[in-house]
PDB file of N, CA and C in Angstrom:
ATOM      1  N   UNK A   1     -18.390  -1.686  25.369  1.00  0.00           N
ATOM      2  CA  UNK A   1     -17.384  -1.682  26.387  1.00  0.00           C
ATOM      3  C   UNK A   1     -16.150  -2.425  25.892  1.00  0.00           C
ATOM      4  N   UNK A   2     -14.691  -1.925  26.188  1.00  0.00           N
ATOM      5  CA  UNK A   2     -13.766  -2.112  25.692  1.00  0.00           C
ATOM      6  C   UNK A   2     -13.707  -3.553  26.581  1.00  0.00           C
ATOM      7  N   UNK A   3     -12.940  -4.771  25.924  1.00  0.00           N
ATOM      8  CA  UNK A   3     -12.254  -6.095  26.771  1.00  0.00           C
ATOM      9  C   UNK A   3     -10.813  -5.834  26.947  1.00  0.00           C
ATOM     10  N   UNK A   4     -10.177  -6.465  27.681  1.00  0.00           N
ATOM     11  CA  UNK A   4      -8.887  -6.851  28.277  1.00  0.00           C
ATOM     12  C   UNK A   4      -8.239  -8.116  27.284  1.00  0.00           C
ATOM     13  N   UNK A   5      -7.513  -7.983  26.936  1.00  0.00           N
ATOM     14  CA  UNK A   5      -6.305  -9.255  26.526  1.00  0.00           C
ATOM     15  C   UNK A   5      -5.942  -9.391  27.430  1.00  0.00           C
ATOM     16  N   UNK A   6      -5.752 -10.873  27.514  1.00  0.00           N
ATOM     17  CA  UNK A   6      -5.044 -11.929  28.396  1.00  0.00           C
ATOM     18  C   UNK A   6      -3.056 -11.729  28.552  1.00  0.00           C
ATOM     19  N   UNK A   7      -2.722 -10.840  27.324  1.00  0.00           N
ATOM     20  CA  UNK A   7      -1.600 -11.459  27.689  1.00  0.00           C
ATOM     21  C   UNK A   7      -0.852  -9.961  27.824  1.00  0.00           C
ATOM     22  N   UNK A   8      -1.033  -9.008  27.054  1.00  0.00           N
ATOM     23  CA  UNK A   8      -1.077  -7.193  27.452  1.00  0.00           C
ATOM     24  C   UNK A   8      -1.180  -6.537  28.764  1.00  0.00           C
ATOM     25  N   UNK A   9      -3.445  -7.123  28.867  1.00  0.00           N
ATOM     26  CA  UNK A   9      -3.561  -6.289  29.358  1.00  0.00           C
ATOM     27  C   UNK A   9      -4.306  -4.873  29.212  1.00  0.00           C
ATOM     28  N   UNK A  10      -3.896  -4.853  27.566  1.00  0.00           N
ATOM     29  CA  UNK A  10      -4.453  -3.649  27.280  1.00  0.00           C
ATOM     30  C   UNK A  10      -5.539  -3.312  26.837  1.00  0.00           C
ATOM     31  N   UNK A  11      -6.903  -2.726  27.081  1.00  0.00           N
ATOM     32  CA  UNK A  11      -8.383  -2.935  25.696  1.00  0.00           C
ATOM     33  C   UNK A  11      -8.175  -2.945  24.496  1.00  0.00           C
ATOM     34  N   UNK A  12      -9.135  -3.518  24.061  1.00  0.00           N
ATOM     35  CA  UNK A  12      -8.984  -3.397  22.436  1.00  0.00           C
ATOM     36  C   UNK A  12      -9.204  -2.376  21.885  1.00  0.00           C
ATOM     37  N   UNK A  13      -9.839  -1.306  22.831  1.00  0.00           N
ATOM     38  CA  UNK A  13     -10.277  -0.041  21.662  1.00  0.00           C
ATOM     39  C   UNK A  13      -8.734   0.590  21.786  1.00  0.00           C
ATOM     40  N   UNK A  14      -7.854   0.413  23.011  1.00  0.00           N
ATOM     41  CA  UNK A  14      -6.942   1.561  22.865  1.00  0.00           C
ATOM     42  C   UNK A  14      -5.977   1.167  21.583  1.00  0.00           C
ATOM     43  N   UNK A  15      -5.975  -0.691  21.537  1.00  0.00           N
ATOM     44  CA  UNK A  15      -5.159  -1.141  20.444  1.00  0.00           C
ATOM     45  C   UNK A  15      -5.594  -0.845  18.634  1.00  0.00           C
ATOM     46  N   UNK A  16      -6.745  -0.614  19.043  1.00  0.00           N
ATOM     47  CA  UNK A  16      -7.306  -0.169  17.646  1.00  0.00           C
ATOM     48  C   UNK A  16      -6.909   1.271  17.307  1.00  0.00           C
ATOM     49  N   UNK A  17      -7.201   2.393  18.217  1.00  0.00           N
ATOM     50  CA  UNK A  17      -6.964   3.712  18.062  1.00  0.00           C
ATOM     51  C   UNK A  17      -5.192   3.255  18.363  1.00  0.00           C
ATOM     52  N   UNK A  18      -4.474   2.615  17.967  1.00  0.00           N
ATOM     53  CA  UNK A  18      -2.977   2.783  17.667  1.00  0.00           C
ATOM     54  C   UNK A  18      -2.810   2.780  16.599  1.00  0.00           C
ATOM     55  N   UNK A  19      -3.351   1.213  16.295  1.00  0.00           N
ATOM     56  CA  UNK A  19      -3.071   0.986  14.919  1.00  0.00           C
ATOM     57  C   UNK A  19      -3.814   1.629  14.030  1.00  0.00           C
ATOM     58  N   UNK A  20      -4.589   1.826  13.875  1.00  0.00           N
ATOM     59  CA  UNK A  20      -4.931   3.172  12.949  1.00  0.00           C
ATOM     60  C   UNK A  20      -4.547   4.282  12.358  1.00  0.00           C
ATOM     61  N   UNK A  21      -3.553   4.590  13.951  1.00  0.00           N
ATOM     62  CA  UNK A  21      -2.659   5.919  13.224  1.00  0.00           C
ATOM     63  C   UNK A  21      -1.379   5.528  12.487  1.00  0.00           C
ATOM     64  N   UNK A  22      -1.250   4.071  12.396  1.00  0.00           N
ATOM     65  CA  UNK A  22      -0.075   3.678  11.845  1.00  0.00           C
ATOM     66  C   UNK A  22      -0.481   3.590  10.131  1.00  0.00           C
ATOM     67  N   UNK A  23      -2.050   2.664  10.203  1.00  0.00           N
ATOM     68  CA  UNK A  23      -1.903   2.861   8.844  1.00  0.00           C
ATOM     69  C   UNK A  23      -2.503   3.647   7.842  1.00  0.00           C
ATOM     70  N   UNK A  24      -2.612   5.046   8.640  1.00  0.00           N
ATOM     71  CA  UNK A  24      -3.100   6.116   8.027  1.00  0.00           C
ATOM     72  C   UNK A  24      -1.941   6.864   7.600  1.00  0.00           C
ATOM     73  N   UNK A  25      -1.755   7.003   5.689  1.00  0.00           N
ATOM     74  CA  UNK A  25      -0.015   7.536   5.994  1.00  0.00           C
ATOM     75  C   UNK A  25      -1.021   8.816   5.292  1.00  0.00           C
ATOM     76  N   UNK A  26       0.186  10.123   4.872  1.00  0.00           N
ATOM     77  CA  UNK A  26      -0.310  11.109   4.168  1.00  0.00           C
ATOM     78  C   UNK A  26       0.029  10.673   2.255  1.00  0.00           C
ATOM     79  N   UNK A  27      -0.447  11.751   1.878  1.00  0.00           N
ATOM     80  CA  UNK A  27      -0.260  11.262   0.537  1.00  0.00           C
ATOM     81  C   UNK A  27       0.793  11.605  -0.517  1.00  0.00           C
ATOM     82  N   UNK A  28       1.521  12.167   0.305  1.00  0.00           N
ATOM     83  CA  UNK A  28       3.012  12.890  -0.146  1.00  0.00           C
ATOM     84  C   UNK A  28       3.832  11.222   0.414  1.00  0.00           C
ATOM     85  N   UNK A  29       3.353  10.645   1.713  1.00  0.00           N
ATOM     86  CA  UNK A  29       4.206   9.622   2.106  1.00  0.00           C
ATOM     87  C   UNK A  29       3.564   8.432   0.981  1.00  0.00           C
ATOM     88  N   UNK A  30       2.656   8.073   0.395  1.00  0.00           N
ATOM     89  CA  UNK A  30       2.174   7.065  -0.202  1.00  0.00           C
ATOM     90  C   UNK A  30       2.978   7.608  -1.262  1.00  0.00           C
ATOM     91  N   UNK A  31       2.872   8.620  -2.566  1.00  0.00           N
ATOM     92  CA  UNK A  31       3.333   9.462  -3.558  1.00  0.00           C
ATOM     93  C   UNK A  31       5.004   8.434  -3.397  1.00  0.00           C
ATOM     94  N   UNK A  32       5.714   8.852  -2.673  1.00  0.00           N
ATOM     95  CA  UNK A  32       6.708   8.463  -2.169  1.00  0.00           C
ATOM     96  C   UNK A  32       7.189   6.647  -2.313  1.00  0.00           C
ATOM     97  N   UNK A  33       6.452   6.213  -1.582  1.00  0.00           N
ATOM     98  CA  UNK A  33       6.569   4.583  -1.130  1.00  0.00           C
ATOM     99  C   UNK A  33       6.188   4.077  -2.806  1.00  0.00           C
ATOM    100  N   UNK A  34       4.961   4.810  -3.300  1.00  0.00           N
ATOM    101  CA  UNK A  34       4.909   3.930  -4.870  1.00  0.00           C
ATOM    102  C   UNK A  34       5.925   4.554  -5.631  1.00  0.00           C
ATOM    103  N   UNK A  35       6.724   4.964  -5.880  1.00  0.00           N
ATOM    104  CA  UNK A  35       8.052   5.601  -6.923  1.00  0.00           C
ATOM    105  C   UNK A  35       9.181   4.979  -6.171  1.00  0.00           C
ATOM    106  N   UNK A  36       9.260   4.497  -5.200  1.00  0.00           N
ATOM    107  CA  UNK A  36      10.080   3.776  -4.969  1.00  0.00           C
ATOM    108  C   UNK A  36      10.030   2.267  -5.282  1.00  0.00           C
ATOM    109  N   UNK A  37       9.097   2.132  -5.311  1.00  0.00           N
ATOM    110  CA  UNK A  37       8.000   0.567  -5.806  1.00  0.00           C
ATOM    111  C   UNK A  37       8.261   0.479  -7.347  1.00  0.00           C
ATOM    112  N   UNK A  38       8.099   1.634  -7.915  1.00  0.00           N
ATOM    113  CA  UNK A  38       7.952   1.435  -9.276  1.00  0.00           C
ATOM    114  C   UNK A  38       9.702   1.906  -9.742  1.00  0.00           C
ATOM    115  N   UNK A  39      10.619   2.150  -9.040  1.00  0.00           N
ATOM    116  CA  UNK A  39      11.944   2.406  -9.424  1.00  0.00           C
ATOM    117  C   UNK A  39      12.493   0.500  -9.020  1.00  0.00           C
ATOM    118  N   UNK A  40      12.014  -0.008  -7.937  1.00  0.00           N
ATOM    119  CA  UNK A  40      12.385  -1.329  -8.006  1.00  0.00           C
ATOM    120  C   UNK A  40      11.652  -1.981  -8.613  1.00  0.00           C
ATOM    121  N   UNK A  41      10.998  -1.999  -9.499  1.00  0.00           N
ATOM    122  CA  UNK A  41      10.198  -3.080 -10.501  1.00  0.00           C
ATOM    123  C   UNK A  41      11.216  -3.101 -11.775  1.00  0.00           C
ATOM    124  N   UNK A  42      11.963  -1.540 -12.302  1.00  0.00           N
ATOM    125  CA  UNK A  42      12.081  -1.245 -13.403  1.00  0.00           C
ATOM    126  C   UNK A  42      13.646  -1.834 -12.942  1.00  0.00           C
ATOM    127  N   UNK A  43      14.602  -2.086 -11.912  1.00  0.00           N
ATOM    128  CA  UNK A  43      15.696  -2.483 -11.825  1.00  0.00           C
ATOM    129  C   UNK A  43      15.807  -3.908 -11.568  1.00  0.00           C
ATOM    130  N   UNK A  44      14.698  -4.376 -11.341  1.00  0.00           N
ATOM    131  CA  UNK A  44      14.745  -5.907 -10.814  1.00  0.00           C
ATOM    132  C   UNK A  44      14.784  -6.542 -12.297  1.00  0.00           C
ATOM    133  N   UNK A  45      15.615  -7.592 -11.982  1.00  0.00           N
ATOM    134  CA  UNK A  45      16.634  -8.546 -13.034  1.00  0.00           C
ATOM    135  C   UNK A  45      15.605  -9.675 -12.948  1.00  0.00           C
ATOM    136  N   UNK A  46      14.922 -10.000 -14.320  1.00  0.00           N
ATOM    137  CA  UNK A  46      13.999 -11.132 -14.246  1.00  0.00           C
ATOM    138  C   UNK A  46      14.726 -12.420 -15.121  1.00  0.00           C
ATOM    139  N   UNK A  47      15.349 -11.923 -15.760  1.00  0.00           N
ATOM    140  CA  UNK A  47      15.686 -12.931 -16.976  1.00  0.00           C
ATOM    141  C   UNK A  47      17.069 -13.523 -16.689  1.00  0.00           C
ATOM    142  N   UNK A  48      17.293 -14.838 -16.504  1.00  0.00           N
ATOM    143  CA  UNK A  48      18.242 -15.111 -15.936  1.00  0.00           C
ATOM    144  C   UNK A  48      19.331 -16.007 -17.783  1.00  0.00           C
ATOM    145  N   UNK A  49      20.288 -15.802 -17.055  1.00  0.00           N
ATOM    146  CA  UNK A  49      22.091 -16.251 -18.271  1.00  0.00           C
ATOM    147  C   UNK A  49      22.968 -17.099 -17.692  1.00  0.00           C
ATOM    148  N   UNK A  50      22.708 -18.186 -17.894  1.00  0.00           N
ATOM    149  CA  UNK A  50      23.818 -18.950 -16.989  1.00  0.00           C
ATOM    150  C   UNK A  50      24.889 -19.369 -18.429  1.00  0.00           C
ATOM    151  N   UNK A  51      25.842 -19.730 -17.797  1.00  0.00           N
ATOM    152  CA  UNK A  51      27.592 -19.241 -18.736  1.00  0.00           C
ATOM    153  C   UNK A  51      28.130 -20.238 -17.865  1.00  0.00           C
ATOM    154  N   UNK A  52      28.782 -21.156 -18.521  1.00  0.00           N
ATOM    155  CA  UNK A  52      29.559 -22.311 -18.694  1.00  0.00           C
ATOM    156  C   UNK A  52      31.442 -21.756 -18.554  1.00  0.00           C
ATOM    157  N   UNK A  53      32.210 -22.055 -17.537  1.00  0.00           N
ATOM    158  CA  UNK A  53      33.354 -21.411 -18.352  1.00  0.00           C
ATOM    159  C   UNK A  53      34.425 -23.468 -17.652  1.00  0.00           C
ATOM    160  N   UNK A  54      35.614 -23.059 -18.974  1.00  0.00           N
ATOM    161  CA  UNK A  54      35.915 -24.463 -18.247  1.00  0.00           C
ATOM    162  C   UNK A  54      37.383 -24.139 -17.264  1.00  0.00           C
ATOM    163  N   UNK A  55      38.352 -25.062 -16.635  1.00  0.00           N
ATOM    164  CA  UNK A  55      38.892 -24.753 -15.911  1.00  0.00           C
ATOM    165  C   UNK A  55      40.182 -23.640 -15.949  1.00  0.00           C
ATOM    166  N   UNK A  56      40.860 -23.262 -17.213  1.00  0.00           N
ATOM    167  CA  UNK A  56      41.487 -22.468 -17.168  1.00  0.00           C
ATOM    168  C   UNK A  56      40.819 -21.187 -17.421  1.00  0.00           C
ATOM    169  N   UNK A  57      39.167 -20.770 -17.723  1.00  0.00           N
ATOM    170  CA  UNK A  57      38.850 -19.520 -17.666  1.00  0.00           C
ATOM    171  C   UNK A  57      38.023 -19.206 -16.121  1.00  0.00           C
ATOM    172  N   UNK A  58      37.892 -20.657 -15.345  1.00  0.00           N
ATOM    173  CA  UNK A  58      37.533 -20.688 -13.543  1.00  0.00           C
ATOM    174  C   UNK A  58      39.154 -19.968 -13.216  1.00  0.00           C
ATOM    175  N   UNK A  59      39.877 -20.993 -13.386  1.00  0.00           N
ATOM    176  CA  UNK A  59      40.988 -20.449 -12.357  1.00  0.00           C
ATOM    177  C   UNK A  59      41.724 -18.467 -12.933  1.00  0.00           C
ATOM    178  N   UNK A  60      41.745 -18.130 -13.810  1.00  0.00           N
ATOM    179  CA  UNK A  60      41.334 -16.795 -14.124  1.00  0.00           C
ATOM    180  C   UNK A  60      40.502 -16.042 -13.205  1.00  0.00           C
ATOM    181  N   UNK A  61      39.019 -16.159 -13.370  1.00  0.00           N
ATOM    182  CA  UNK A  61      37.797 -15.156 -12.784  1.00  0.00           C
ATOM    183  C   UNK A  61      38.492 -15.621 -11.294  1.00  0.00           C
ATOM    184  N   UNK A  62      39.036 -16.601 -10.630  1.00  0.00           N
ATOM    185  CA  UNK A  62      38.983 -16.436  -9.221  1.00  0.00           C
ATOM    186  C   UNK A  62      40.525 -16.318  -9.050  1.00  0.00           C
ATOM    187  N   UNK A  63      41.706 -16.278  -9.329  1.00  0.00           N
ATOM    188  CA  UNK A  63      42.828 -15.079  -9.364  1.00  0.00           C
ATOM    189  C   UNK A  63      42.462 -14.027  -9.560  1.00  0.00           C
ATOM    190  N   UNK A  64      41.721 -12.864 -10.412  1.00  0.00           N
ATOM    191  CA  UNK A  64      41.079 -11.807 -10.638  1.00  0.00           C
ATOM    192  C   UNK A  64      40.502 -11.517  -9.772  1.00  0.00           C
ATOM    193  N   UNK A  65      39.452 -11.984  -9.196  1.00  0.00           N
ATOM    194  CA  UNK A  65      38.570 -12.096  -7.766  1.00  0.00           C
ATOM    195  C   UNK A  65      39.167 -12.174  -6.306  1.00  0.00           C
ATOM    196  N   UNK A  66      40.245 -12.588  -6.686  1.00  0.00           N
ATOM    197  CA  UNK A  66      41.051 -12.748  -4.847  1.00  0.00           C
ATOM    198  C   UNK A  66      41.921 -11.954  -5.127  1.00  0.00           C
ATOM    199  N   UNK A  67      42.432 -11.556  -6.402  1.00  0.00           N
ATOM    200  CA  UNK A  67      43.742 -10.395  -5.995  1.00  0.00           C
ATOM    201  C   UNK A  67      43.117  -9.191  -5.981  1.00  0.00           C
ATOM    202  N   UNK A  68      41.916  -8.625  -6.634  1.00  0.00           N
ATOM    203  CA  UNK A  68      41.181  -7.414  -6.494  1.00  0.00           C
ATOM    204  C   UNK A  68      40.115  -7.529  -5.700  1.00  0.00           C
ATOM    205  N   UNK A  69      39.583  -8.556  -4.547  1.00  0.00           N
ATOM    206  CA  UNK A  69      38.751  -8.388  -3.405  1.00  0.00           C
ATOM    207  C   UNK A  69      37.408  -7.880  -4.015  1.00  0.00           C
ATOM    208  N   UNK A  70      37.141  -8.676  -5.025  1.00  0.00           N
ATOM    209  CA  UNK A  70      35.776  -8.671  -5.577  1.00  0.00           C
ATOM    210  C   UNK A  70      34.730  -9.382  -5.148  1.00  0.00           C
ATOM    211  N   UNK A  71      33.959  -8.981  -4.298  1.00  0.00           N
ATOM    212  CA  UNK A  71      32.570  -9.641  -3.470  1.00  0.00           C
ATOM    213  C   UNK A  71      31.580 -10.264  -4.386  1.00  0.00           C
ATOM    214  N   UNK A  72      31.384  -9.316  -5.690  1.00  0.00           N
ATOM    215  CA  UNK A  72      30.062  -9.927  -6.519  1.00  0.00           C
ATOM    216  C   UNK A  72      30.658 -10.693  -7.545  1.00  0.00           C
ATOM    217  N   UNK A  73      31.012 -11.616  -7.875  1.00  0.00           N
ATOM    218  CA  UNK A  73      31.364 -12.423  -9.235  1.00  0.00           C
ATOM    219  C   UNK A  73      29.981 -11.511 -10.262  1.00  0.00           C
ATOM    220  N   UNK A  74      28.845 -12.300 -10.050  1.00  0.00           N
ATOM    221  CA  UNK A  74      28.048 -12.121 -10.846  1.00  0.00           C
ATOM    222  C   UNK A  74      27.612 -10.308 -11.410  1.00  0.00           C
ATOM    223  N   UNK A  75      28.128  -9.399 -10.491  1.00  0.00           N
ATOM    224  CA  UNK A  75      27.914  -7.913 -10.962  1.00  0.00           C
ATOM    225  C   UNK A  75      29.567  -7.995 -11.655  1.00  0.00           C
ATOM    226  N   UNK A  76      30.472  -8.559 -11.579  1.00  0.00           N
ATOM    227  CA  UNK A  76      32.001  -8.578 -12.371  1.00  0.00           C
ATOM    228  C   UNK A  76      31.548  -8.814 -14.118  1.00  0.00           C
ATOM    229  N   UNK A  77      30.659  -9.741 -13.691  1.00  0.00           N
ATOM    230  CA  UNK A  77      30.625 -10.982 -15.083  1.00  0.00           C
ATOM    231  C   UNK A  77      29.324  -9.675 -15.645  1.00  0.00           C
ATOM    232  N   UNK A  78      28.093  -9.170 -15.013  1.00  0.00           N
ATOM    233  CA  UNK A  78      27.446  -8.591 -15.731  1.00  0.00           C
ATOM    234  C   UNK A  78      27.961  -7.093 -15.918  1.00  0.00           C
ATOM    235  N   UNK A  79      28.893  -6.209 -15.131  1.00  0.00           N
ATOM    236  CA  UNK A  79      29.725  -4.724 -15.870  1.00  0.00           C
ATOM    237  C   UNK A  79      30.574  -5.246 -16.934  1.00  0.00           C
ATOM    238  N   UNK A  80      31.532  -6.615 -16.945  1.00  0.00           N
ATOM    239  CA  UNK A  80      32.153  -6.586 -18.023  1.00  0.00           C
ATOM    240  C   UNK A  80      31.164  -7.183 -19.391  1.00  0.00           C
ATOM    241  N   UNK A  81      30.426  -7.760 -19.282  1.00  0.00           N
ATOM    242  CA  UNK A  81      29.493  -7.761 -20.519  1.00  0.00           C
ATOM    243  C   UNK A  81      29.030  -6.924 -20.953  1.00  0.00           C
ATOM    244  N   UNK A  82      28.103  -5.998 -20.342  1.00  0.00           N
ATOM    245  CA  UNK A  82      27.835  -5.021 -20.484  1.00  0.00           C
ATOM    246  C   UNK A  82      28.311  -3.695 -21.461  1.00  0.00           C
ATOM    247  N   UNK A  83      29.619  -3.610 -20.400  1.00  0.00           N
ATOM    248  CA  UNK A  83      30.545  -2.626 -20.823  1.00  0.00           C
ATOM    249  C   UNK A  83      31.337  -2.874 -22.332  1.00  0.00           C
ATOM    250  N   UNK A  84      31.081  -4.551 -22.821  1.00  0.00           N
ATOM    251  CA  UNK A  84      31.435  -4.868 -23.920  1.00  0.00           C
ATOM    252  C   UNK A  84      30.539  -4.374 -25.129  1.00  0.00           C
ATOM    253  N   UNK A  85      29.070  -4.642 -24.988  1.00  0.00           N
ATOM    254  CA  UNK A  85      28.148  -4.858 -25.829  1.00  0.00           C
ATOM    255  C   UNK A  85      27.826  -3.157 -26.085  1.00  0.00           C
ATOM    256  N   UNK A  86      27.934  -2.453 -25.320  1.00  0.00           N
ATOM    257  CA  UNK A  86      27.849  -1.181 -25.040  1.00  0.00           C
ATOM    258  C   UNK A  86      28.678  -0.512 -25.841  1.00  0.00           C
ATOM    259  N   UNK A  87      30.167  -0.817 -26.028  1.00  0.00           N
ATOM    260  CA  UNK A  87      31.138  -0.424 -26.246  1.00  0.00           C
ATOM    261  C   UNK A  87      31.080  -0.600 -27.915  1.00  0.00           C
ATOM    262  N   UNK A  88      30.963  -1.683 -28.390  1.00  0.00           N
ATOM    263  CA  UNK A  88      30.591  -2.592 -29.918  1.00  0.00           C
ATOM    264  C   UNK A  88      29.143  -1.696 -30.330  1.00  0.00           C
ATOM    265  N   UNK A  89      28.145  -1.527 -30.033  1.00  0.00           N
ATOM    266  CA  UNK A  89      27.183  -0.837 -30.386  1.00  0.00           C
ATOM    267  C   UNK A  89      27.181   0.486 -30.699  1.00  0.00           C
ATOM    268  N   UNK A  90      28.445   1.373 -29.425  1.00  0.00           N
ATOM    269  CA  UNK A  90      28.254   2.485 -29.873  1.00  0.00           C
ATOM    270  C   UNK A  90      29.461   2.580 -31.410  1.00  0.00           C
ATOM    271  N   UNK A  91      30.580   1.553 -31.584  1.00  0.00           N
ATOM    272  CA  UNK A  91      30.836   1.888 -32.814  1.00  0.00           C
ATOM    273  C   UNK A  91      30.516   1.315 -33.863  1.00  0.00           C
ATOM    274  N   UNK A  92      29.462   0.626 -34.020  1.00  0.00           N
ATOM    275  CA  UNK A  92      28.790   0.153 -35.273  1.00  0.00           C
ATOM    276  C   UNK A  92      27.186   1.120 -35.526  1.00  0.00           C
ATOM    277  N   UNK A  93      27.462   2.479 -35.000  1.00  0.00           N
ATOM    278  CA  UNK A  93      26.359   3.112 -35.243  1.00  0.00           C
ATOM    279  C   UNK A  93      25.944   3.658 -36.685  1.00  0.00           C
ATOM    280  N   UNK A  94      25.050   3.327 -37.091  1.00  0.00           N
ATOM    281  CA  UNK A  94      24.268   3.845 -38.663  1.00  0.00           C
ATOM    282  C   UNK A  94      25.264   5.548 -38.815  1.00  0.00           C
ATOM    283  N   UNK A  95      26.047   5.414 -40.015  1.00  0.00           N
ATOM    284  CA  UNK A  95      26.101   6.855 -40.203  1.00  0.00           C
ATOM    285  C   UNK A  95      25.177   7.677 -41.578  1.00  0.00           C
ATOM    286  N   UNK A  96      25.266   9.013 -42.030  1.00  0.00           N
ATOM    287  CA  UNK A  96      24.903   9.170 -42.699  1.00  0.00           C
ATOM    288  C   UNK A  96      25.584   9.281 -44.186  1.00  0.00           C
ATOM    289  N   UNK A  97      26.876   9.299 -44.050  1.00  0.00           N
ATOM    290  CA  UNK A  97      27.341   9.644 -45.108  1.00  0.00           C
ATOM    291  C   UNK A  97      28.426   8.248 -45.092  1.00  0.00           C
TER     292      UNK A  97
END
């Protein structure tokens, strides 16, 4: 026989036959939820770079930052590195001749 909660109201069997259908997903929806799981594992930033700059290359990054309404310092500081090392690599590539 089903009981009453004190503070609901409701039996426990009807609360059980709820939650059940919640965590019964299909397997196209699981398929789904892990590739999204495994697309944020492969983008998540583990290794951390901390960078020293002294006051005339501060007052720079934050003129740069307030006249172009730049929210992320730290995505500024990691596209322009980036876009450096990127840039240097592709012309020091091995040729053949």
């Amino acid at each position: 026989m089903a009981t009453k909660t004190a503070k609901t109201g409701k039996s426990s069997k009807s609360r059980k036959a709820k939650s059940s259908g919640k965590a019964h997903r299909s397997k196209a929806v699981e398929s789904q939820v892990s590739m999204r799981q495994a697309a944020r594992d492969r983008q998540q930033r583990r290794h951390r770079q901390v960078i020293y700059l002294n006051d005339q290359e501060w007052a720079a990054v934050r003129l740069y930052t307030d006249k172009f309404k730049v929210k992320s310092r730290s995505a500024l500081f990691r596209e322009s590195v980036l876009m450096r090392i990127i840039s240097v690599l592709d012309d020091c590539q091995p040729t053949l001749f």
